[in-house]
Structures are given as structure tokens and as C-alpha cells.
N, C-alpha and C. Protein backbone atom coordinates (compact mmCIF):
# COMPACT_ATOMS: atom_id res chain seq x y z
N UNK A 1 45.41 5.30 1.65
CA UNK A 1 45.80 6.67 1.37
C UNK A 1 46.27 7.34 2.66
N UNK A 2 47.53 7.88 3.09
CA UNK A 2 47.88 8.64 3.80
C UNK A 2 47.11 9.58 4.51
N UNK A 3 47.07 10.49 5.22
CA UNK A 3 45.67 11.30 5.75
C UNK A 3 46.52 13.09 5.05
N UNK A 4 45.42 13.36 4.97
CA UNK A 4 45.45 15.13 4.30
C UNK A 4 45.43 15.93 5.69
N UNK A 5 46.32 16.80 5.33
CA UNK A 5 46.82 17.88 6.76
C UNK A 5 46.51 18.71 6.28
N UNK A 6 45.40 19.58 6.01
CA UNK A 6 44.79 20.59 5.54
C UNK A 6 45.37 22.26 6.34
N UNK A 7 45.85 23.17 5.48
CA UNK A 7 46.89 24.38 5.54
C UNK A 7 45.35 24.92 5.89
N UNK A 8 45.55 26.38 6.78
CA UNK A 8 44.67 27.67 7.04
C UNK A 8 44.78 27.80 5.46
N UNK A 9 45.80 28.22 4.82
CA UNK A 9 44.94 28.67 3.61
C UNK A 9 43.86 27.50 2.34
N UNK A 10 44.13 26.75 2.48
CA UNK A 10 43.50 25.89 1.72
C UNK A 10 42.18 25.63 2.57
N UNK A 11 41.79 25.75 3.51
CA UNK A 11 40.74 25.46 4.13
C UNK A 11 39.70 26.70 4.03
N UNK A 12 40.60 27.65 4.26
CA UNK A 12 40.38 29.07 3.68
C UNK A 12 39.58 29.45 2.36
N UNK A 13 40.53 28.82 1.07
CA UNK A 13 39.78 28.91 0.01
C UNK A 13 38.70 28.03 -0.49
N UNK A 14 38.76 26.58 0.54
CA UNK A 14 37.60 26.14 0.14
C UNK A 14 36.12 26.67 0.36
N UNK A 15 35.99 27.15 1.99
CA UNK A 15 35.22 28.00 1.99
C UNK A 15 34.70 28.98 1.26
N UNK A 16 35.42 29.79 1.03
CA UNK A 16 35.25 30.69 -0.18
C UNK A 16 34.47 30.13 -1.47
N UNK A 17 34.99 28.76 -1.85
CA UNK A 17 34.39 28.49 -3.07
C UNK A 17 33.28 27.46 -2.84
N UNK A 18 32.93 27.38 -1.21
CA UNK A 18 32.12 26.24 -1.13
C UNK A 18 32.32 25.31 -1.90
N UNK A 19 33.38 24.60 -1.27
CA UNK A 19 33.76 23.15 -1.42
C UNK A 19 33.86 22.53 -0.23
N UNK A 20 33.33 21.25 -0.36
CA UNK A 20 33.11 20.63 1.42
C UNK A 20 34.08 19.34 1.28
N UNK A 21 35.15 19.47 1.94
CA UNK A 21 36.20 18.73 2.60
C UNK A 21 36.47 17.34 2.29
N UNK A 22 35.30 16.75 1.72
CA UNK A 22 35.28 15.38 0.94
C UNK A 22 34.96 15.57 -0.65
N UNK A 23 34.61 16.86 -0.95
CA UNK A 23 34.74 16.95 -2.25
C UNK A 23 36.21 16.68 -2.62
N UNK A 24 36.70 17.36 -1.89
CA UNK A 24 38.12 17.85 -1.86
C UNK A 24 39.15 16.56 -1.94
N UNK A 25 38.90 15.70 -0.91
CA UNK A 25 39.19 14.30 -0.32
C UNK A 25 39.23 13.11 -1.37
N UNK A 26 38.12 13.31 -2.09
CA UNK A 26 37.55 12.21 -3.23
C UNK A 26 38.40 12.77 -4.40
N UNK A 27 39.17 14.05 -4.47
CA UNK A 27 39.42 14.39 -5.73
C UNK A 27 40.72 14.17 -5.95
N UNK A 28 41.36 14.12 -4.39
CA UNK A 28 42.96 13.48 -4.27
C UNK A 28 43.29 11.81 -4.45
N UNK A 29 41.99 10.91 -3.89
CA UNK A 29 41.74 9.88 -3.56
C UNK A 29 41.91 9.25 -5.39
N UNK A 30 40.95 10.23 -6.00
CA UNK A 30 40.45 9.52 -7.49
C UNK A 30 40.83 10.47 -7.97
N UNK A 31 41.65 11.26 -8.48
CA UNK A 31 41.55 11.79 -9.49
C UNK A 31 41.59 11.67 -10.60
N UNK A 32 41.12 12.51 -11.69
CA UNK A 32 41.58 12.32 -13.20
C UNK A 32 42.83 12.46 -13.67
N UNK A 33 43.66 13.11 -13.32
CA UNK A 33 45.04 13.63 -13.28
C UNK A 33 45.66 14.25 -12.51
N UNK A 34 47.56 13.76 -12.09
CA UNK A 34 47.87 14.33 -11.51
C UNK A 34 48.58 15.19 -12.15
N UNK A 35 49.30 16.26 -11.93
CA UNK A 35 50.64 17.19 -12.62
C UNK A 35 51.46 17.38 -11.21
N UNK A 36 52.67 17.73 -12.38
CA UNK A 36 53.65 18.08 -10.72
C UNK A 36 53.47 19.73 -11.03
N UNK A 37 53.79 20.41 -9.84
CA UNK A 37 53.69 21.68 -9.62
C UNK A 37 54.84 22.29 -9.04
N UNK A 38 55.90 21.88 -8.99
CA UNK A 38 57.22 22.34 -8.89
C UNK A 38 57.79 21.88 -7.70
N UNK A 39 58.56 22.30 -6.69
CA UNK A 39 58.95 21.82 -6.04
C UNK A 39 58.28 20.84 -4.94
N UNK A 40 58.25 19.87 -4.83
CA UNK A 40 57.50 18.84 -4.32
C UNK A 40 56.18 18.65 -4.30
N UNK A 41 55.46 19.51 -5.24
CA UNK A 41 54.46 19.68 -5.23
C UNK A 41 53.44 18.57 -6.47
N UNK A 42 52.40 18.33 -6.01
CA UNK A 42 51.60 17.95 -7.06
C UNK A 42 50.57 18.23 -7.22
N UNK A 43 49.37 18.41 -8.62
CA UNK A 43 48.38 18.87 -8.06
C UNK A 43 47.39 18.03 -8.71
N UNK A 44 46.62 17.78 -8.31
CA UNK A 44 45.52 16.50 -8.53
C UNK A 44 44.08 17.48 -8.94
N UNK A 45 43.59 16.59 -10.18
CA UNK A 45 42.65 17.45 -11.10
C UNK A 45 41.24 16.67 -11.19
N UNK A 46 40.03 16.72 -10.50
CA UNK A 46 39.19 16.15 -11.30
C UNK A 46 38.15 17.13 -12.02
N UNK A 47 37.35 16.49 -13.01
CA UNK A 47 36.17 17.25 -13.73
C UNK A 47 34.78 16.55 -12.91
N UNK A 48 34.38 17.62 -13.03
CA UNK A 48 32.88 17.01 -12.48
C UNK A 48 31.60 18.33 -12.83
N UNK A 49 30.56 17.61 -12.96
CA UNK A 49 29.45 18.60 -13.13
C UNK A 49 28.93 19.41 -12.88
N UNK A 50 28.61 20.59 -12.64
CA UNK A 50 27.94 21.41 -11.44
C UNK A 50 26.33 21.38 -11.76
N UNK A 51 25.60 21.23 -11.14
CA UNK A 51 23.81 21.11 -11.25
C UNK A 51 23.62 22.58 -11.39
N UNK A 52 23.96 23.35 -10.89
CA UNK A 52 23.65 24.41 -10.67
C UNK A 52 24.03 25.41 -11.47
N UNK A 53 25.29 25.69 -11.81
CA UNK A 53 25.99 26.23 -13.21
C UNK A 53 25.41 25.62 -14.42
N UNK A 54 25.05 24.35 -14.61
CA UNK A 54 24.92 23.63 -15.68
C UNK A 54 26.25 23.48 -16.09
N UNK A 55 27.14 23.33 -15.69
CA UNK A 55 28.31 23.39 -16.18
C UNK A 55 29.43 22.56 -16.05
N UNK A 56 30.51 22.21 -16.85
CA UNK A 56 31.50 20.85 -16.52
C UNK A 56 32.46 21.99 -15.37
N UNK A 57 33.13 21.74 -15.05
CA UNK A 57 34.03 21.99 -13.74
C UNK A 57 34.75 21.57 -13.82
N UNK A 58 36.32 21.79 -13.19
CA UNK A 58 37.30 21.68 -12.99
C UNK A 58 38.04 21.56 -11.27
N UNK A 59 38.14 20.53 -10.57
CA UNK A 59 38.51 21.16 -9.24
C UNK A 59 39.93 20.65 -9.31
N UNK A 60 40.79 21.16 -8.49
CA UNK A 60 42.12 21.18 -8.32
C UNK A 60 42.63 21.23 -6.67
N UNK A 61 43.67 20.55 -6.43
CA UNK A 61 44.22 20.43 -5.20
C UNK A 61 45.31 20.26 -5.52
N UNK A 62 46.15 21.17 -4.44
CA UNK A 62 48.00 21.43 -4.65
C UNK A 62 48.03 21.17 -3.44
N UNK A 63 49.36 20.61 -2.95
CA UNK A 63 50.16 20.34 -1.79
C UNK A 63 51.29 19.42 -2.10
N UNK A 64 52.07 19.64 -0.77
CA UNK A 64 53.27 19.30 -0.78
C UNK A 64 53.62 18.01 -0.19
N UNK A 65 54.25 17.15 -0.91
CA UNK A 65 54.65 15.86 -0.30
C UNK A 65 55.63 16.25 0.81
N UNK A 66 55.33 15.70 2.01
CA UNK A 66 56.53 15.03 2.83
C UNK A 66 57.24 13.93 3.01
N UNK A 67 56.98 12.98 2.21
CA UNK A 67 57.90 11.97 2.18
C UNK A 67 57.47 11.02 3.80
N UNK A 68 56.73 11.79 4.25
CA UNK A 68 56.38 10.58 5.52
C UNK A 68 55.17 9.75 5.84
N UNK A 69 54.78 9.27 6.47
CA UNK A 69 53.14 8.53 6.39
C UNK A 69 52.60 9.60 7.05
N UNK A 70 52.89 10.54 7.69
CA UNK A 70 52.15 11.55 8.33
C UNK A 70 50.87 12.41 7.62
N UNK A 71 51.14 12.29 5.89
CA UNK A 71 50.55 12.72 4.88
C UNK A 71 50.94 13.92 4.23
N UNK A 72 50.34 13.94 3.35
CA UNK A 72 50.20 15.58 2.59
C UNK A 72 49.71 16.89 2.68
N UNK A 73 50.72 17.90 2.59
CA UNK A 73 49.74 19.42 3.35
C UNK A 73 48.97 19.49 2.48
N UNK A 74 47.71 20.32 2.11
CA UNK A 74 46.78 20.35 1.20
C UNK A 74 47.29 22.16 1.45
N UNK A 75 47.70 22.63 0.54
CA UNK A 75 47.91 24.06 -0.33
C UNK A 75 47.09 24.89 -0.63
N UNK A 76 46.24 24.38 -1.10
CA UNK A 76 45.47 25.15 -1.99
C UNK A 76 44.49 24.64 -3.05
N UNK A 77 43.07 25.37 -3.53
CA UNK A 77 42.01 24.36 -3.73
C UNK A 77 41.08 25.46 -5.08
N UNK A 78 41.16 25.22 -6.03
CA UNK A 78 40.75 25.47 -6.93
C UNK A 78 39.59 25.20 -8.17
N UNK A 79 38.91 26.04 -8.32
CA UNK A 79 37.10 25.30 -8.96
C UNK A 79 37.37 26.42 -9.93
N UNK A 80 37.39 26.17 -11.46
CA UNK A 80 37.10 26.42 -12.71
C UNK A 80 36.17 25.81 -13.51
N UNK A 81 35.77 26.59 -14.29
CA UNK A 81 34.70 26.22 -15.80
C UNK A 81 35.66 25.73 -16.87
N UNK A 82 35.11 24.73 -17.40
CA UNK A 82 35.91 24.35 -18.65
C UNK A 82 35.02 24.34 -19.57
């Protein structure tokens, strides 16, 4: 797998949602699905449990391909209830 170049803002919102950087990592690595997100973009989806919510989850990661081995910017980082 290419290496993740993680954006101020995506690092940004993980904090915010307390998500730790290999949550994040494992969810690009494996995900359940990808979607494209418009211009070069894709965004990689897994479900997973929360202990604490009791609840199924949703996490999400957007970024932009560059087309080089240098890797992928990481965009932006998203945790929903399903």
C-alpha cells in the first residue's frame, strides 16, 4: 500500500472525533467499500462497532489520488451511526 499523506484538515477532524491514525489506516488498507467522490477522489467506508455507543458505525476516509507512489492525501475523516 502506498503511504497516506495526511492534510491539517483531516488530521484535524480526526481529533475531533477521536479517531487514532490506524483506525483510520486499517480502514483505507481493508475497507468494506470504496465510492468515487468526484474529482479524483475516493472514499473508502468501513463499519465497525463502537463498545461504547453500543452501536454499528460507519467510518469514512476521502482523499485524493495522485497518480504517484508518493501516496494519497487523506481529506477528510468521517464517523456516523447506522
Amino acid at each position: 500500500m502506498k503511504p497516506i499523506r495526511w492534510s491539517a484538515h483531516a488530521r484535524k477532524k480526526a481529533a475531533k472525533r477521536e479517531v487514532q491514525e490506524n483506525e483510520v489506516e486499517r480502514t483505507i488498507a481493508r475497507p468494506d467499500s470504496i465510492v468515487p467522490g468526484g474529482r479524483r477522489r475516493r472514499i473508502f467506508m468501513r463499519r465497525y462497532f463502537d463498545t461504547i455507543l453500543q452501536s454499528e458505525m460507519l467510518r469514512r476516509g476521502g482523499g485524493d489520488r495522485d497518480g504517484t507512489d508518493r501516496g494519497d492525501t487523506l481529506q477528510n475523516i468521517e464517523v456516523r451511526e447506522i
